[in-house]
N, C-alpha and C. Protein backbone atom coordinates (compact mmCIF):
# COMPACT_ATOMS: atom_id res chain seq x y z
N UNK A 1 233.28 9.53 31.09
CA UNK A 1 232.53 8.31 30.89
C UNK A 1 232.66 7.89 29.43
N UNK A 2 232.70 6.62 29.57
CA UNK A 2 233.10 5.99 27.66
C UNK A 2 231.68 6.43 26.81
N UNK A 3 231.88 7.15 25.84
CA UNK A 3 230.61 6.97 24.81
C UNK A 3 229.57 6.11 24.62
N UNK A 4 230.12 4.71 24.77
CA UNK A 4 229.89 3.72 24.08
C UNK A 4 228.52 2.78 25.10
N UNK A 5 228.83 3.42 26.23
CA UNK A 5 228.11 2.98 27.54
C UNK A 5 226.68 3.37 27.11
N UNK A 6 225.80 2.42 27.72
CA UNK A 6 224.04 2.39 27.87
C UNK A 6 223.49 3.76 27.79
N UNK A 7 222.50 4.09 27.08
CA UNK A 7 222.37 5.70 27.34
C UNK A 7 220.98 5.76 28.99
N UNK A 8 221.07 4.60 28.87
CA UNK A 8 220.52 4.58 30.63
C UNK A 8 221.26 5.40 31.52
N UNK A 9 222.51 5.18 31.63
CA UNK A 9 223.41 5.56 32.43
C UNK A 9 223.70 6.96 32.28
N UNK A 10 223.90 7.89 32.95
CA UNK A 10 224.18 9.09 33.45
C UNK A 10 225.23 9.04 33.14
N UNK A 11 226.23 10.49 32.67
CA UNK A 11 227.00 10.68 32.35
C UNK A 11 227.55 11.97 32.51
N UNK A 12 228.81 12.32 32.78
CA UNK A 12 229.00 13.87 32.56
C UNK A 12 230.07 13.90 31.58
N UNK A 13 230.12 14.94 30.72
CA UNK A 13 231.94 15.44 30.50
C UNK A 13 232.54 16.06 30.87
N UNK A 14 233.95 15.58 30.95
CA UNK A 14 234.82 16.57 32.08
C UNK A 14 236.08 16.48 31.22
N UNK A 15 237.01 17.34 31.33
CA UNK A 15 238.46 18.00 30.50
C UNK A 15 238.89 17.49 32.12
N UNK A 16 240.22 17.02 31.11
CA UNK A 16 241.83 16.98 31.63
C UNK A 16 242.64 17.68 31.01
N UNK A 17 243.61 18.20 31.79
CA UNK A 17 244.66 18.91 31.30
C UNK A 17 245.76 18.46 31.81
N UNK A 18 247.19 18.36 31.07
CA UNK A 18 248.34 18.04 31.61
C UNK A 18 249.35 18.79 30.80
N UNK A 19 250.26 18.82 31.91
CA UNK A 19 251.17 20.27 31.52
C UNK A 19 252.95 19.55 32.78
N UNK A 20 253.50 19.60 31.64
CA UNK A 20 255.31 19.84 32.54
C UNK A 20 255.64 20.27 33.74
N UNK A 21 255.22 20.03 34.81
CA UNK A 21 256.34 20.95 35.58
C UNK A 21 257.14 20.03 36.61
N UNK A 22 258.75 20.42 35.65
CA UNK A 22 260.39 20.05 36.66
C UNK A 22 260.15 18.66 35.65
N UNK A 23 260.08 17.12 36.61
CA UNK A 23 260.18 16.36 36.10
C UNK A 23 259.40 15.49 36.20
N UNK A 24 258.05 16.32 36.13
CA UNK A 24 256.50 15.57 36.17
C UNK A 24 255.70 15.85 34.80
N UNK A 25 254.43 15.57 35.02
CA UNK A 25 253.68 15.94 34.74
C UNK A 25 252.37 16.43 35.14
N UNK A 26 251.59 17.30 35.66
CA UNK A 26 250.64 17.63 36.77
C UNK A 26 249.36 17.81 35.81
N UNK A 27 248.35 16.87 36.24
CA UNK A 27 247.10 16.79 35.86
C UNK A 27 246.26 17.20 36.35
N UNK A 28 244.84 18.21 35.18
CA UNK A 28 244.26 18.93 36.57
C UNK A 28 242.39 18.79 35.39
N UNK A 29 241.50 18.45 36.26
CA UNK A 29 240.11 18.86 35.78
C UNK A 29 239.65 20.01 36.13
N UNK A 30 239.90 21.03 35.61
CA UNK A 30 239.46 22.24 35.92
C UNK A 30 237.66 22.32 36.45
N UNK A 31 236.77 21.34 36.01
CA UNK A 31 235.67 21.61 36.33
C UNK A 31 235.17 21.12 37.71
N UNK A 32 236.14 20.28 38.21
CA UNK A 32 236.08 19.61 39.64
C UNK A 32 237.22 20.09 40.57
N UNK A 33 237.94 21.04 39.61
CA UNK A 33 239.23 21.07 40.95
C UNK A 33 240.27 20.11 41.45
N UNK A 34 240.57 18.90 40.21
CA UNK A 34 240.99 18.17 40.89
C UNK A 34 242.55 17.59 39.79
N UNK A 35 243.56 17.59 40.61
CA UNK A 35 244.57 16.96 40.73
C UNK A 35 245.37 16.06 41.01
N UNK A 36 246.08 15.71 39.64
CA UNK A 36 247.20 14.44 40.33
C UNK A 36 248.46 14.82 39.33
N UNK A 37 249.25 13.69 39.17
CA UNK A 37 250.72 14.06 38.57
C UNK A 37 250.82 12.42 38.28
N UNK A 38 252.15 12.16 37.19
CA UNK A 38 252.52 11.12 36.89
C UNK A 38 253.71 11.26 36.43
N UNK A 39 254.46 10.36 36.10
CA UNK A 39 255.99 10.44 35.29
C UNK A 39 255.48 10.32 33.70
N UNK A 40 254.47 10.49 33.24
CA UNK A 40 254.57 10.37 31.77
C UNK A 40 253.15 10.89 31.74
N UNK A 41 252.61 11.53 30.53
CA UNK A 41 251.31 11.93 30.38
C UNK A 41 250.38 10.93 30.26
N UNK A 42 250.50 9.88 30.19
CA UNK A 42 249.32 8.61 30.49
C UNK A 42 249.23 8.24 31.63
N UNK A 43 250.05 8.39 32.40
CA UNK A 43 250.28 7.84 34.19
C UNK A 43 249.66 9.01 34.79
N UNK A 44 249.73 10.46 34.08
CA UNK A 44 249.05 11.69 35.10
C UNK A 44 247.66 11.59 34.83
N UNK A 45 247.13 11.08 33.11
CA UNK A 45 245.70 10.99 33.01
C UNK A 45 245.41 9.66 33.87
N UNK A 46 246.29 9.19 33.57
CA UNK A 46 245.21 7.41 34.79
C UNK A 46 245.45 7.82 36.21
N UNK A 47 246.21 8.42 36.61
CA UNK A 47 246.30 8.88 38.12
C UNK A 47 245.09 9.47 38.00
N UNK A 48 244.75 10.91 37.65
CA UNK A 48 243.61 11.64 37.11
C UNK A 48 242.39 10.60 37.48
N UNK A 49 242.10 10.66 36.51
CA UNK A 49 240.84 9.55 36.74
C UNK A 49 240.79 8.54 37.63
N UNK A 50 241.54 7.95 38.23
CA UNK A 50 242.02 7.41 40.01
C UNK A 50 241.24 8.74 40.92
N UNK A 51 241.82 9.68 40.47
CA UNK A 51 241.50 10.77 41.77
C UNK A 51 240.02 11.39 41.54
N UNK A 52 239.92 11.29 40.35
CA UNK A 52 238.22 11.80 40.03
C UNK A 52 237.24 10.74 40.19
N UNK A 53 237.69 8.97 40.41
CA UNK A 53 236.86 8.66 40.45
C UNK A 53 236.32 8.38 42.63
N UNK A 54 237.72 8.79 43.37
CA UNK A 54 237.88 9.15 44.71
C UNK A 54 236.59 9.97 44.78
N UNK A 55 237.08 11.36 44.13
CA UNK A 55 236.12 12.46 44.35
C UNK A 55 234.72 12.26 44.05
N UNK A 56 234.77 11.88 42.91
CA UNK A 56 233.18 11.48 42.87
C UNK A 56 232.65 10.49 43.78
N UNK A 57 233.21 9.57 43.89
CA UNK A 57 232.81 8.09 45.06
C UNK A 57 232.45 9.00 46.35
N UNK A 58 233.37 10.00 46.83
CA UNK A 58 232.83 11.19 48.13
C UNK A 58 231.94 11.85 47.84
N UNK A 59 231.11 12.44 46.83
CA UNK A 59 230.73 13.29 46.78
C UNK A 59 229.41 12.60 46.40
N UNK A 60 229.19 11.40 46.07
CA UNK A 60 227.77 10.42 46.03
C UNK A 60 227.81 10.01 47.51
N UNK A 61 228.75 9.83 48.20
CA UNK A 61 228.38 9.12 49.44
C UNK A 61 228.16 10.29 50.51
N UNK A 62 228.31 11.43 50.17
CA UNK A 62 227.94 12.49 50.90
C UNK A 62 226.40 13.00 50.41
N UNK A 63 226.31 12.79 48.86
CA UNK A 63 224.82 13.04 48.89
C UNK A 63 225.27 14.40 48.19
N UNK A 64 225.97 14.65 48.15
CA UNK A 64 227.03 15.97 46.99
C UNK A 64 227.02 16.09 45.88
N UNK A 65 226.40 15.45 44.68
CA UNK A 65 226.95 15.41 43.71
C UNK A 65 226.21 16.37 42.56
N UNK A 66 224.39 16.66 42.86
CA UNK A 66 223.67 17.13 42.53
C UNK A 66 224.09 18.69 42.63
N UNK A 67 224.66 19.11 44.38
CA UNK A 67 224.58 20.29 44.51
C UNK A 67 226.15 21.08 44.21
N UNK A 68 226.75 20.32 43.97
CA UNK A 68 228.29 20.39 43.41
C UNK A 68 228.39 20.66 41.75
N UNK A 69 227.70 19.73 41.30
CA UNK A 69 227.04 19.56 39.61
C UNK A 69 226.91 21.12 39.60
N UNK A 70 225.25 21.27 40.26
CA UNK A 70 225.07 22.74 39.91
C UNK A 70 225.77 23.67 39.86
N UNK A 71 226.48 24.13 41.40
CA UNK A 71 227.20 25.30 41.20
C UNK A 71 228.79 25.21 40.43
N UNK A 72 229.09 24.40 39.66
CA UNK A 72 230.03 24.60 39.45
C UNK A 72 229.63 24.02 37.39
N UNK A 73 228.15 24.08 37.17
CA UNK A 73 227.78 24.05 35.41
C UNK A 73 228.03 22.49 35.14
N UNK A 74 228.11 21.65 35.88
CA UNK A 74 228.62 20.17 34.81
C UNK A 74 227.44 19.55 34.75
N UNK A 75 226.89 19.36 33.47
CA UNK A 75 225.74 18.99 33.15
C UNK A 75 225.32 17.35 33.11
N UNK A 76 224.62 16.82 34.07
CA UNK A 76 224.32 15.39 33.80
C UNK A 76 223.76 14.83 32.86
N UNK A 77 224.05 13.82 32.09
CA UNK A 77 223.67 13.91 31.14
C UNK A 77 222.53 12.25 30.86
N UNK A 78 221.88 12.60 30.21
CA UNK A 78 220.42 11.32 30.23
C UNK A 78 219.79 11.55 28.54
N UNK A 79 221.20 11.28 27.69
CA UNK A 79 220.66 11.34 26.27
C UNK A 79 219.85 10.36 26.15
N UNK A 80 219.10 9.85 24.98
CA UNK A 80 218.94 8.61 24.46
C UNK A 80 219.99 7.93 23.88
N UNK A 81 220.91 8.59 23.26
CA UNK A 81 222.32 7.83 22.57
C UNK A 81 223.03 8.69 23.14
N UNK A 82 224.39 8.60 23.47
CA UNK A 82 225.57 9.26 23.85
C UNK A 82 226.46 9.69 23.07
N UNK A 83 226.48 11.16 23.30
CA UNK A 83 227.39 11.93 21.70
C UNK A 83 227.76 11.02 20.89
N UNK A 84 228.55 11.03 19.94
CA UNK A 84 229.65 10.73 18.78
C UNK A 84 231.43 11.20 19.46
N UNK A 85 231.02 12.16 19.17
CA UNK A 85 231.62 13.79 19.61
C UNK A 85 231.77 14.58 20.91
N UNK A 86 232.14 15.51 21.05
CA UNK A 86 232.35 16.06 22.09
C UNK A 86 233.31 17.62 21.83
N UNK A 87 232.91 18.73 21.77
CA UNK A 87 233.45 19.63 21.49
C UNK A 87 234.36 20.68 22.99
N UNK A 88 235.41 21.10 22.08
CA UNK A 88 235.97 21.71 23.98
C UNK A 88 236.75 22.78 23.28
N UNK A 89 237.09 23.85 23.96
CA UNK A 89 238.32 25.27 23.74
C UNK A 89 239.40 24.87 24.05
N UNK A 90 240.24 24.98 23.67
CA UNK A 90 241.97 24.43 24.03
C UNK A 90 242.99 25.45 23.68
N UNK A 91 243.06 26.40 24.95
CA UNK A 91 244.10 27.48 24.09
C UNK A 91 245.67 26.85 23.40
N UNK A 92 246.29 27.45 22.80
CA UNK A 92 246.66 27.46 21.46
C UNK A 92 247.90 26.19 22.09
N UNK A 93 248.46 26.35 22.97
CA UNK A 93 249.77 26.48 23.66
C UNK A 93 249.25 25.07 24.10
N UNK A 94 248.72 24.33 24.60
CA UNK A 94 248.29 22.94 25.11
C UNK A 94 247.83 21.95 24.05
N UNK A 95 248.51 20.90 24.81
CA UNK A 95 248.35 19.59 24.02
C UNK A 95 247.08 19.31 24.13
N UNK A 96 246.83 18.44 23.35
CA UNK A 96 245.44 17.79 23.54
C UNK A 96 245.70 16.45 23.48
N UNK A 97 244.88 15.61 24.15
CA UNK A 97 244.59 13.75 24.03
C UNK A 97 243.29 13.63 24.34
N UNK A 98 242.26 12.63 23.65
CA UNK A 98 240.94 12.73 24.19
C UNK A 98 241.39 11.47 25.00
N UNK A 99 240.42 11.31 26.30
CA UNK A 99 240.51 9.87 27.24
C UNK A 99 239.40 9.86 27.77
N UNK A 100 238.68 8.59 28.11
CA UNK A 100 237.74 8.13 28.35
C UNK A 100 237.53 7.15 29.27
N UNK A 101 237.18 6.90 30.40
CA UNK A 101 237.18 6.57 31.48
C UNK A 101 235.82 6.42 32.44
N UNK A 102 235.05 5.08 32.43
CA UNK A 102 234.41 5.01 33.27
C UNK A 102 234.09 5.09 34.59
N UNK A 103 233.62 5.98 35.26
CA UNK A 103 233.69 5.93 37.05
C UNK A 103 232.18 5.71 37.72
N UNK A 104 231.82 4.49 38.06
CA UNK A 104 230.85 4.34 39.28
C UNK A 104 230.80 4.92 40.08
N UNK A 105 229.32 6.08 40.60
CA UNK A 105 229.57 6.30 41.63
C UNK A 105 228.64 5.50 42.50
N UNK A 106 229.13 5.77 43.99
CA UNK A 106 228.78 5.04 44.88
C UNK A 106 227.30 5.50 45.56
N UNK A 107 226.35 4.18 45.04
CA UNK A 107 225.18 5.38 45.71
C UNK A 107 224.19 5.26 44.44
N UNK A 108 224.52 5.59 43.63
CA UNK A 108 224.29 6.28 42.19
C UNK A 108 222.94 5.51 42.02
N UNK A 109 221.84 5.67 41.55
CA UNK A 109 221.23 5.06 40.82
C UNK A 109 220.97 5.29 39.13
């Protein structure tokens, strides 16, 4: 979710990762489980966030999102202001890009 958004609005943070393999690139949110690929590392993060915002859109319209949140630690978030910042572990060997991406979910209040 963009920083910059209402601190009304709910929010989580979530990591992307993208990594080579053959003559892709395969994108993955480790905290949702979720995957896509692109021909260039901006096409696997916007695929990415295409597919996370799928998953989430299912997982509000199932009524999922609370009990999914929990067991798997992703913290909702209801600051009064919305970080600056954002801190994460990145072993040594991986690129990094920060990206930011708004997703509605469906349902949501």
């Amino acid at each position: 979710m963009p920083l910059e958004q209402e601190a009304a609005n709910p929010y989580v943070v979530l990591t992307g990762t993208v990594e080579r393999e053959e003559d892709q690139f395969v994108s993955f949110c480790p905290e949702l489980g979720v995957a896509s690929c692109g021909e260039t590392v901006e096409e696997a993060l916007d695929n990415l966030g295409d597919a996370l915002e799928v998953h989430l859109n299912a997982l509000a319209e199932l009524g999922e999102v609370d009990r999914v949140f929990l067991e798997r630690n992703i913290e909702i978030r209801r600051d009064t202001t919305a970080p600056e910042h954002v801190s994460v572990t990145i072993p040594t060997d991986k690129t990094v890009r920060a990206y930011s991406r708004a997703v509605q979910l469906a349902g949501a209040s």
